[in-house]
C-alpha atoms as a PDB file:
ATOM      1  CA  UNK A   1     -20.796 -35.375  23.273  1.00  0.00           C
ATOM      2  CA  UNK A   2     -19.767 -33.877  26.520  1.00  0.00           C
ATOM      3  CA  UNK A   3     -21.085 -30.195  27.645  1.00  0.00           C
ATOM      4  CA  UNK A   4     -17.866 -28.755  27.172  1.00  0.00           C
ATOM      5  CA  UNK A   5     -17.819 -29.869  23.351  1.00  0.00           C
ATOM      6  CA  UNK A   6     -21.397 -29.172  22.964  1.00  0.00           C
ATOM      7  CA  UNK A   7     -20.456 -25.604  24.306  1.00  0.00           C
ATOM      8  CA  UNK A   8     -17.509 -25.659  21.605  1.00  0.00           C
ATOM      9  CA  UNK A   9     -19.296 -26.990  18.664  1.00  0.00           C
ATOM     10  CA  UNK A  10     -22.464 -23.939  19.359  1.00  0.00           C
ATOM     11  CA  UNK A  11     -19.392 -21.445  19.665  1.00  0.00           C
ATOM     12  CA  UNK A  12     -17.937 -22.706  16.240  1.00  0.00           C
ATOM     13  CA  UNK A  13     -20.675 -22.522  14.365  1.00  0.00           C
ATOM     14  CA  UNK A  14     -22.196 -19.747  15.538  1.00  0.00           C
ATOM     15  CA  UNK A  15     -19.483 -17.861  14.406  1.00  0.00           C
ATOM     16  CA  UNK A  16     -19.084 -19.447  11.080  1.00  0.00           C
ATOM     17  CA  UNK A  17     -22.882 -18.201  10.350  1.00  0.00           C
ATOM     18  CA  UNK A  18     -22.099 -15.179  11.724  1.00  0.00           C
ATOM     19  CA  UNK A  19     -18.777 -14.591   9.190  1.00  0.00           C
ATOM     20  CA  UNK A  20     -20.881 -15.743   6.756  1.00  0.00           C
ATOM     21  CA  UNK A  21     -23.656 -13.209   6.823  1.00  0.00           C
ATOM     22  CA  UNK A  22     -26.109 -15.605   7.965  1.00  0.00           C
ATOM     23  CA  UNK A  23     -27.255 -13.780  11.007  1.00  0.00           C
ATOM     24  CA  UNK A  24     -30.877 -15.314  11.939  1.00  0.00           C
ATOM     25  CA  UNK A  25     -29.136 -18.663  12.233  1.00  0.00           C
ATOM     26  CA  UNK A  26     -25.767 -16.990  13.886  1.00  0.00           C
ATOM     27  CA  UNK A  27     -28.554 -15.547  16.284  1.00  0.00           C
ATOM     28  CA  UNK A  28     -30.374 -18.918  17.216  1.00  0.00           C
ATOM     29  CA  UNK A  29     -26.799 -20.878  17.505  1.00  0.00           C
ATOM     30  CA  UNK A  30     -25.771 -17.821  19.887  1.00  0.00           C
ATOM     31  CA  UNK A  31     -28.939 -17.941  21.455  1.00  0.00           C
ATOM     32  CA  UNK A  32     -28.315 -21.736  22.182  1.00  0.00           C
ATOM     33  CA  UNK A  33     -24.676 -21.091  23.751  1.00  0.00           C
ATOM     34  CA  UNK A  34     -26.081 -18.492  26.198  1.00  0.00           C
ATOM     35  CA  UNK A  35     -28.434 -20.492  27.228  1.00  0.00           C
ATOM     36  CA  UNK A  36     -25.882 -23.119  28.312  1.00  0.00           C
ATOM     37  CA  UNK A  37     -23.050 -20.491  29.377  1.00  0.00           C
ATOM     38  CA  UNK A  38     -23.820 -17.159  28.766  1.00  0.00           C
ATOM     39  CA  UNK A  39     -20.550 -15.449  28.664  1.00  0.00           C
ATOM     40  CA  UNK A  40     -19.166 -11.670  27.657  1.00  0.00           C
ATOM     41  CA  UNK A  41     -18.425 -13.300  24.193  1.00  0.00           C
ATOM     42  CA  UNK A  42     -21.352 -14.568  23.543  1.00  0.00           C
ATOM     43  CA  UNK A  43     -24.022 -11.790  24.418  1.00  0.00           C
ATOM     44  CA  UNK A  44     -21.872  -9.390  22.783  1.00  0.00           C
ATOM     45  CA  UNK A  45     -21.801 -11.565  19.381  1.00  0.00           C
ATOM     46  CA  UNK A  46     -25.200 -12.164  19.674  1.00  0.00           C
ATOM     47  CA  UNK A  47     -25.936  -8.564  19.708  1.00  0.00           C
ATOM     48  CA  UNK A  48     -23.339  -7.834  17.127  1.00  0.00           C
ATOM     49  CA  UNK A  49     -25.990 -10.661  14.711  1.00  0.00           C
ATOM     50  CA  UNK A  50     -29.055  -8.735  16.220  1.00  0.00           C
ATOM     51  CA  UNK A  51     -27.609  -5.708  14.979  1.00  0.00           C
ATOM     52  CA  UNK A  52     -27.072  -6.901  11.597  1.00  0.00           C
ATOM     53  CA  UNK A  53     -30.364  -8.045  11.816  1.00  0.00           C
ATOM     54  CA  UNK A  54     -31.698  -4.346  12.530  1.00  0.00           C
ATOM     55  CA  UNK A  55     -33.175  -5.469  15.479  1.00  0.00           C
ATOM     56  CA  UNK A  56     -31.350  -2.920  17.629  1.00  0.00           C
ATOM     57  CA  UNK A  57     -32.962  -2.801  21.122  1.00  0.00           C
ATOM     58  CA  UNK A  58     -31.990  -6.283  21.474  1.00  0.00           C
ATOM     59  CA  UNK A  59     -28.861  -5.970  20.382  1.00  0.00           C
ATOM     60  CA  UNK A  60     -28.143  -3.085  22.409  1.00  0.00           C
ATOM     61  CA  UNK A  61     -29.466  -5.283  25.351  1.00  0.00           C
ATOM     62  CA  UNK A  62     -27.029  -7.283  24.389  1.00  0.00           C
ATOM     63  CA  UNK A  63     -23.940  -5.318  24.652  1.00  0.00           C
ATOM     64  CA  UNK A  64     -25.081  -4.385  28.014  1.00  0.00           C
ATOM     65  CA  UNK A  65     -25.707  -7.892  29.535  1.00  0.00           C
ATOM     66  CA  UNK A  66     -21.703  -8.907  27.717  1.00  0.00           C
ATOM     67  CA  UNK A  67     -19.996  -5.948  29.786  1.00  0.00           C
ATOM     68  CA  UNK A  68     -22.156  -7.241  32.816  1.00  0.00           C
ATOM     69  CA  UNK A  69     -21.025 -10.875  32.142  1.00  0.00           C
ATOM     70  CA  UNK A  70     -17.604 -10.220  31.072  1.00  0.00           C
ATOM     71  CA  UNK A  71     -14.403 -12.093  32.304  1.00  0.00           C
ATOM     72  CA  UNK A  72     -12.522  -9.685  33.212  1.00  0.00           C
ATOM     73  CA  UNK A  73     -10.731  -9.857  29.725  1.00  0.00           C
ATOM     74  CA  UNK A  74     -10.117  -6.326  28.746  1.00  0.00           C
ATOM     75  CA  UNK A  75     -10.234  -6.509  24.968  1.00  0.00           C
ATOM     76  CA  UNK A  76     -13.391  -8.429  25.757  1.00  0.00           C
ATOM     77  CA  UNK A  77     -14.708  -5.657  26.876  1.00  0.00           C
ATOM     78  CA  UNK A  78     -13.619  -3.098  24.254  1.00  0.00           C
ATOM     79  CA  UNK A  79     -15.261  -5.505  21.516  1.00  0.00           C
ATOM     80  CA  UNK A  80     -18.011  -5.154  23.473  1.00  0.00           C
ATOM     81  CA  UNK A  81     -17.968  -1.398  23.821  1.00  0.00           C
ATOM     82  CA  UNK A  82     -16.639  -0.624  20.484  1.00  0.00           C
ATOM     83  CA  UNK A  83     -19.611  -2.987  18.896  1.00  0.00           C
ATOM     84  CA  UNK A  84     -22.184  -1.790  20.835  1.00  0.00           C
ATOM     85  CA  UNK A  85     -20.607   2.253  19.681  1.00  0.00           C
ATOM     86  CA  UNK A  86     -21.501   0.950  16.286  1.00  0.00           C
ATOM     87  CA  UNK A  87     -25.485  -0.296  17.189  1.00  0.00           C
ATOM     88  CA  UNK A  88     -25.691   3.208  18.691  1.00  0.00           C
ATOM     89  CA  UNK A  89     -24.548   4.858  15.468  1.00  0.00           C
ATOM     90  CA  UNK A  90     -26.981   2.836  13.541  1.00  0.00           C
ATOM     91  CA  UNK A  91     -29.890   3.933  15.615  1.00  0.00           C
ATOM     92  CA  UNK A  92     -28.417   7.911  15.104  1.00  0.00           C
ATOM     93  CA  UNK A  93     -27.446   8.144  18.540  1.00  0.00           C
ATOM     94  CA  UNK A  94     -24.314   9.542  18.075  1.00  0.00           C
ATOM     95  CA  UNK A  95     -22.729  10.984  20.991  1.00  0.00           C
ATOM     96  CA  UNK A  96     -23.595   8.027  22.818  1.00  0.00           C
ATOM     97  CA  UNK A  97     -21.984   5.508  19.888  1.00  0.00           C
ATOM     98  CA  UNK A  98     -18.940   7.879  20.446  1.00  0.00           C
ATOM     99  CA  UNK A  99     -19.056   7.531  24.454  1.00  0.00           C
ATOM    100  CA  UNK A 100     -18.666   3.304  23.837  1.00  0.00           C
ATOM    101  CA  UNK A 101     -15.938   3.968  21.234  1.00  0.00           C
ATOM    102  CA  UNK A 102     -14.043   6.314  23.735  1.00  0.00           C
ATOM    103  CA  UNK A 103     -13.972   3.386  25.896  1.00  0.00           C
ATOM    104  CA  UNK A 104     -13.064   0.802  23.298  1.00  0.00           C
ATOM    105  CA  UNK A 105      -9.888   2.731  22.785  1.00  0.00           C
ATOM    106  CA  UNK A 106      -9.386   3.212  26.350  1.00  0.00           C
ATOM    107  CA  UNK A 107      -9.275  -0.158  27.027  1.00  0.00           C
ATOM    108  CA  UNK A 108      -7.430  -1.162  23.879  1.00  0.00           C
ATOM    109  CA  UNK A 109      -5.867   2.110  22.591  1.00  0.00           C
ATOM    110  CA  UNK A 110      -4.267  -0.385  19.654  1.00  0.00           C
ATOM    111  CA  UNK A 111      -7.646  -0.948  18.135  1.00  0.00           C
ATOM    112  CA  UNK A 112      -8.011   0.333  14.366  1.00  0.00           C
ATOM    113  CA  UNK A 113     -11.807  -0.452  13.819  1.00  0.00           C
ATOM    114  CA  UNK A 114     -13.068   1.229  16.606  1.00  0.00           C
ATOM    115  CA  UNK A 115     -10.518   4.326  16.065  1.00  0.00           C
ATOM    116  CA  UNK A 116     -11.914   4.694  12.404  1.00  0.00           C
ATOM    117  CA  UNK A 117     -16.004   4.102  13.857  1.00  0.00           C
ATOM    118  CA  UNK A 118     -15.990   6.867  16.129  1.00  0.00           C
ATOM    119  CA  UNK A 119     -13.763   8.703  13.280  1.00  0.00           C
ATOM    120  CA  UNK A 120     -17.587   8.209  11.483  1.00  0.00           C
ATOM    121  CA  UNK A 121     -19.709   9.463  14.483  1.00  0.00           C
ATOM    122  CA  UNK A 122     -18.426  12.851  13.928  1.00  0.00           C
ATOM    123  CA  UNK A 123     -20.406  15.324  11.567  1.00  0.00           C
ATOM    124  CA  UNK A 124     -18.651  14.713   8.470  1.00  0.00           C
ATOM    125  CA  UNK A 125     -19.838  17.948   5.675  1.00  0.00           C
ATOM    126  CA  UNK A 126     -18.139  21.040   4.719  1.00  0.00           C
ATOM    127  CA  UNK A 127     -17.701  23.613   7.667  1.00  0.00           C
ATOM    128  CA  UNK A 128     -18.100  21.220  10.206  1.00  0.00           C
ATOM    129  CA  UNK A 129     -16.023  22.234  13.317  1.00  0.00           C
ATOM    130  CA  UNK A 130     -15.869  18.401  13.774  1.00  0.00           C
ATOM    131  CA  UNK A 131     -13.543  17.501  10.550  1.00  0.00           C
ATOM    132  CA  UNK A 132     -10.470  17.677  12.230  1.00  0.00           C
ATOM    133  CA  UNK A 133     -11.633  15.366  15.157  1.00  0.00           C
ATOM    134  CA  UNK A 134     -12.979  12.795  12.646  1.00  0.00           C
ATOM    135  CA  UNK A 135      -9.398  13.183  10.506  1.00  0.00           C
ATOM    136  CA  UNK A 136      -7.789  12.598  13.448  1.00  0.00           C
ATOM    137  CA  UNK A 137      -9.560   9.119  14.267  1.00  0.00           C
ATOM    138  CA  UNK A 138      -9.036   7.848  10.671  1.00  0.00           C
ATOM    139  CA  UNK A 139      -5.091   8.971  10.765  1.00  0.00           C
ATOM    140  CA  UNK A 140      -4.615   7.009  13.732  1.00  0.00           C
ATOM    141  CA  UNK A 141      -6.788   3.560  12.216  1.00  0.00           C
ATOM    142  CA  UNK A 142      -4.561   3.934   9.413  1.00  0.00           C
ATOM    143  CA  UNK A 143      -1.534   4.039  11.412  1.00  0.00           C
ATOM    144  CA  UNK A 144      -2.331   0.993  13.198  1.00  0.00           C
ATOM    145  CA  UNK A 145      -3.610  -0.807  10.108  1.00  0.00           C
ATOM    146  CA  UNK A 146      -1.928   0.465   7.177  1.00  0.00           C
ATOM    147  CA  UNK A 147      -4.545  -1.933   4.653  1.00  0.00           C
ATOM    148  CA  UNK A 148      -7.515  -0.457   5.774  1.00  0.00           C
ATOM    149  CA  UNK A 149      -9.600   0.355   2.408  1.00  0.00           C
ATOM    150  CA  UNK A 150     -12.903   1.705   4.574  1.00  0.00           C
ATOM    151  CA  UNK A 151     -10.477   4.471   6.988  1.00  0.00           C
ATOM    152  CA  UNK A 152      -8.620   5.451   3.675  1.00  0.00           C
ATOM    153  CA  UNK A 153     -12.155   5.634   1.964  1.00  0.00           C
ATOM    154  CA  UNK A 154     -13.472   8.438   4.964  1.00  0.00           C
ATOM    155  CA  UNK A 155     -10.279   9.890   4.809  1.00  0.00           C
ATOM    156  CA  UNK A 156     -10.906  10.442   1.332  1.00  0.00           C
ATOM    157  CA  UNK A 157     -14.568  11.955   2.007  1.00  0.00           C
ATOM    158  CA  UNK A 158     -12.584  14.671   5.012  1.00  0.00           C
ATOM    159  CA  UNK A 159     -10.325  15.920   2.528  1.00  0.00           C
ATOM    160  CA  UNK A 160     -12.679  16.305   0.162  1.00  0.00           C
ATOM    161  CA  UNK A 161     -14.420  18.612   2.800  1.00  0.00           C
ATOM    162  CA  UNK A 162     -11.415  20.390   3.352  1.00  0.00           C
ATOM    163  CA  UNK A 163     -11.127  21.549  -0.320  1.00  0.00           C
ATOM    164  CA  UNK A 164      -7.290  18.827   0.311  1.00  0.00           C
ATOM    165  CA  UNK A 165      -8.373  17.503  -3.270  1.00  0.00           C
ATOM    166  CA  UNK A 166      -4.312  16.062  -3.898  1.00  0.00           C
ATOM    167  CA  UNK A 167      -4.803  14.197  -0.544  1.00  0.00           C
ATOM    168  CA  UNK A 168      -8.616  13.352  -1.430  1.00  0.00           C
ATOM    169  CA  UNK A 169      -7.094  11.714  -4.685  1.00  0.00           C
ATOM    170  CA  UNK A 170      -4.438   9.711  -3.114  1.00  0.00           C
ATOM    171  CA  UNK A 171      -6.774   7.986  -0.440  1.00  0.00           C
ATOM    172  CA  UNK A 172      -9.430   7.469  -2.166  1.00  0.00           C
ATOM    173  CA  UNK A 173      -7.286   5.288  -4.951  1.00  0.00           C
ATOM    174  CA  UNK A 174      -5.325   3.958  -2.139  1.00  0.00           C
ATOM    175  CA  UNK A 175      -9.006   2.317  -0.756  1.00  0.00           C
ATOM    176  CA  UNK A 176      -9.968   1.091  -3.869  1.00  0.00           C
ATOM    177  CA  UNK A 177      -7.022  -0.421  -4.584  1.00  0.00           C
ATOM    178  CA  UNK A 178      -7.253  -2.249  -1.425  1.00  0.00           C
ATOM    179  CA  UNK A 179     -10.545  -3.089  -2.095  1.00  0.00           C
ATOM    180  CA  UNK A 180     -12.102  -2.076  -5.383  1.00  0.00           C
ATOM    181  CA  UNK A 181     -15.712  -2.858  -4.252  1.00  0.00           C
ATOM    182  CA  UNK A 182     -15.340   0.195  -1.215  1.00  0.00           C
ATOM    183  CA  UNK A 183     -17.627   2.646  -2.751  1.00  0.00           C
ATOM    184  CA  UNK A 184     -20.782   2.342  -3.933  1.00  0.00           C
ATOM    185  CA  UNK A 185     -21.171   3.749  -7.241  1.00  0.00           C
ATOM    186  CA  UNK A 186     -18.582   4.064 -10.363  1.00  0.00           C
ATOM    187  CA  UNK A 187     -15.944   6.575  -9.088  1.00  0.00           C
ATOM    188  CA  UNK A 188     -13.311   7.164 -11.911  1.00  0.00           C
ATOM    189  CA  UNK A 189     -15.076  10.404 -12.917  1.00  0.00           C
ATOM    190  CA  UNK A 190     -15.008  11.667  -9.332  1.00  0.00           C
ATOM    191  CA  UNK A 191     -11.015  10.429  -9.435  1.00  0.00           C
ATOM    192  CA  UNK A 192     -10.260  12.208 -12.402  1.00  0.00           C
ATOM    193  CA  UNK A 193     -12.034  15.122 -10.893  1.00  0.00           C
ATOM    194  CA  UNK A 194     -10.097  14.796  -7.589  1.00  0.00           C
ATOM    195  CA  UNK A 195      -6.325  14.558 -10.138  1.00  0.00           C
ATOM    196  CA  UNK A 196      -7.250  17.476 -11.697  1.00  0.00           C
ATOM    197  CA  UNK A 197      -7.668  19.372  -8.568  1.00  0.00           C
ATOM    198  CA  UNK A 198     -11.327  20.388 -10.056  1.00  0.00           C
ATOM    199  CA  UNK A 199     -12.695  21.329  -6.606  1.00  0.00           C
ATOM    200  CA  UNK A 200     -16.016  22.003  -8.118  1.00  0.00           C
ATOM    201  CA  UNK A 201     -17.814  18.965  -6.624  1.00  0.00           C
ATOM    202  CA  UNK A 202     -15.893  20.129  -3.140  1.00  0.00           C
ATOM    203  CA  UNK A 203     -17.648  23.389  -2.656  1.00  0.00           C
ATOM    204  CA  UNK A 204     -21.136  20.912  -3.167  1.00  0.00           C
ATOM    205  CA  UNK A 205     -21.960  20.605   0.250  1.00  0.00           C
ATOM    206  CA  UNK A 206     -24.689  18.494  -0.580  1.00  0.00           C
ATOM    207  CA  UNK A 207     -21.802  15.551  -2.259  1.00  0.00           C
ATOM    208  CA  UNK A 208     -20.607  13.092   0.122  1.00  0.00           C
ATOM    209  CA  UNK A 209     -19.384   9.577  -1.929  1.00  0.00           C
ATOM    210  CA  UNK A 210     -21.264   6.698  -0.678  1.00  0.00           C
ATOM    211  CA  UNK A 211     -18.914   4.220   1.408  1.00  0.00           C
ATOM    212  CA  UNK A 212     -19.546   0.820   1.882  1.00  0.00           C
ATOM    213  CA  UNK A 213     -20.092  -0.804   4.822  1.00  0.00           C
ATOM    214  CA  UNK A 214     -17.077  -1.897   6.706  1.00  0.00           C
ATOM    215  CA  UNK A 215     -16.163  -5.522   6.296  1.00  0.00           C
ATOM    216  CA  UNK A 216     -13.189  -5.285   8.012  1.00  0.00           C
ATOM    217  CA  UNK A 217     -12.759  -7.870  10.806  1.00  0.00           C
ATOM    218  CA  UNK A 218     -12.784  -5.891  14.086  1.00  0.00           C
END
C-alpha cells in the first residue's frame, strides 16, 4: 500500500467510526492520519470525536490547530469554526461558542447547522431579551433546510416562551414528524396542551421540553 492510500484508507475509516458513534476508535484512526498529514480536516474531526468524547480541552486544541492548518478551503474553515462554536457551548462558554458560529456563517452564510447552534447559545426562558435573536437563527436554519426536526424542535421551545402556543403546536409536530425520536420524553400531553392553546405550562418559567441532541449531519 502506497502512502497516499494508507492516508486514504485512515481518512475512510476514521470517519466511518466517527458516523458511527464510535469515537475512541474515530479518535486513534484520526490520531494516526495526523500523524502522517495533519491537515484542517483532520484536526478539526479529531476534535469534533474528542468532543464527543467530553474531553474538551483537547478538542478545543483541536479546532485551533485545523484553522492554523487549514487549506485555504473556506467551508473548511467554517466546519471548523462552527464545530469548535459547539465544544464551546458544551463547556458553557457561550459568548465565545457564539463568536465561532458568527464566523461559520460568515464564511458560509448558507450553513443551516451552525445558523440553528448559535440559534441555541442564546438564553432561551421566558423574558429573555435574547428570544428574538435565537428565533431569528432557527427561522433562517429552517429556511435553508426545510427537514430540519432539531431547528423546528427550538423553534417550538421560543414560541412556547413567547406565550405563540398555535405556532409552538405546529413546530413542534412538524419536528417530530420529521423525526419522532427529537424529544426526550412522551410529548402528546404537552401537544394537546399546545392545540388547545392552554398556555398554562407557558407562563412556567421553570418548563423548557428536553431536545435531543442534534444528529443532523453538519
Amino acid at each position: 500500500m502506497t502512502n497516499t492510500e494508507e492516508i486514504n484508507s485512515l481518512r475512510q475509516q476514521a470517519n466511518t467510526f466517527l458516523l458511527a458513534g464510535e469515537y475512541q476508535a474515530a479518535e486513534e484512526c484520526f490520531t494516526k492520519l495526523i500523524n502522517k498529514n495533519p491537515s484542517c480536516w483532520a484536526y478539526a474531526h479529531r476534535g469534533e470525536a474528542r468532543c464527543y468524547l467530553h474531553c474538551f480541552p483537547d478538542a478545543l486544541a483541536d479546532f485551533q490547530k485545523a484553522v492554523n492548518q487549514s487549506d485555504g478551503t473556506p467551508r473548511n474553515y467554517a466546519w471548523a469554526y462552527a464545530h469548535w462554536g459547539y465544544t464551546l457551548h458544551q463547556t458553557l462558554q457561550y459568548q465565545e461558542a457564539r463568536e465561532k458560529l458568527n464566523e461559520a456563517v460568515r464564511l458560509d452564510p448558507n450553513y443551516a447547522w451552525a445558523y440553528a447552534h448559535r440559534g441555541a447559545t442564546y438564553i432561551i426562558w421566558q423574558g429573555s431579551s435574547e428570544l428574538d435573536l435565537a428565533l431569528a437563527d432557527f427561522n433562517k436554519a429552517i429556511e435553508l433546510f426545510k427537514g430540519y426536526a432539531w431547528a423546528y424542535a427550538w423553534r417550538s421551545v421560543i414560541h412556547l416562551h413567547k406565550k405563540q402556543c398555535t405556532e409552538a403546536y405546529m413546530d413542534l409536530l412538524t419536528a417530530m414528524t420529521l423525526d419522532p425520536t427529537i424529544m426526550r420524553h412522551e410529548l402528546a400531553g404537552e401537544l394537546e396542551k399546545l392545540k388547545k392553546k392552554d398556555v398554562s405550562k407557558a407562563e412556567d418559567t421553570n418548563y423548557v421540553p428536553s431536545v435531543q441532541t442534534d444528529t443532523t449531519e453538519s
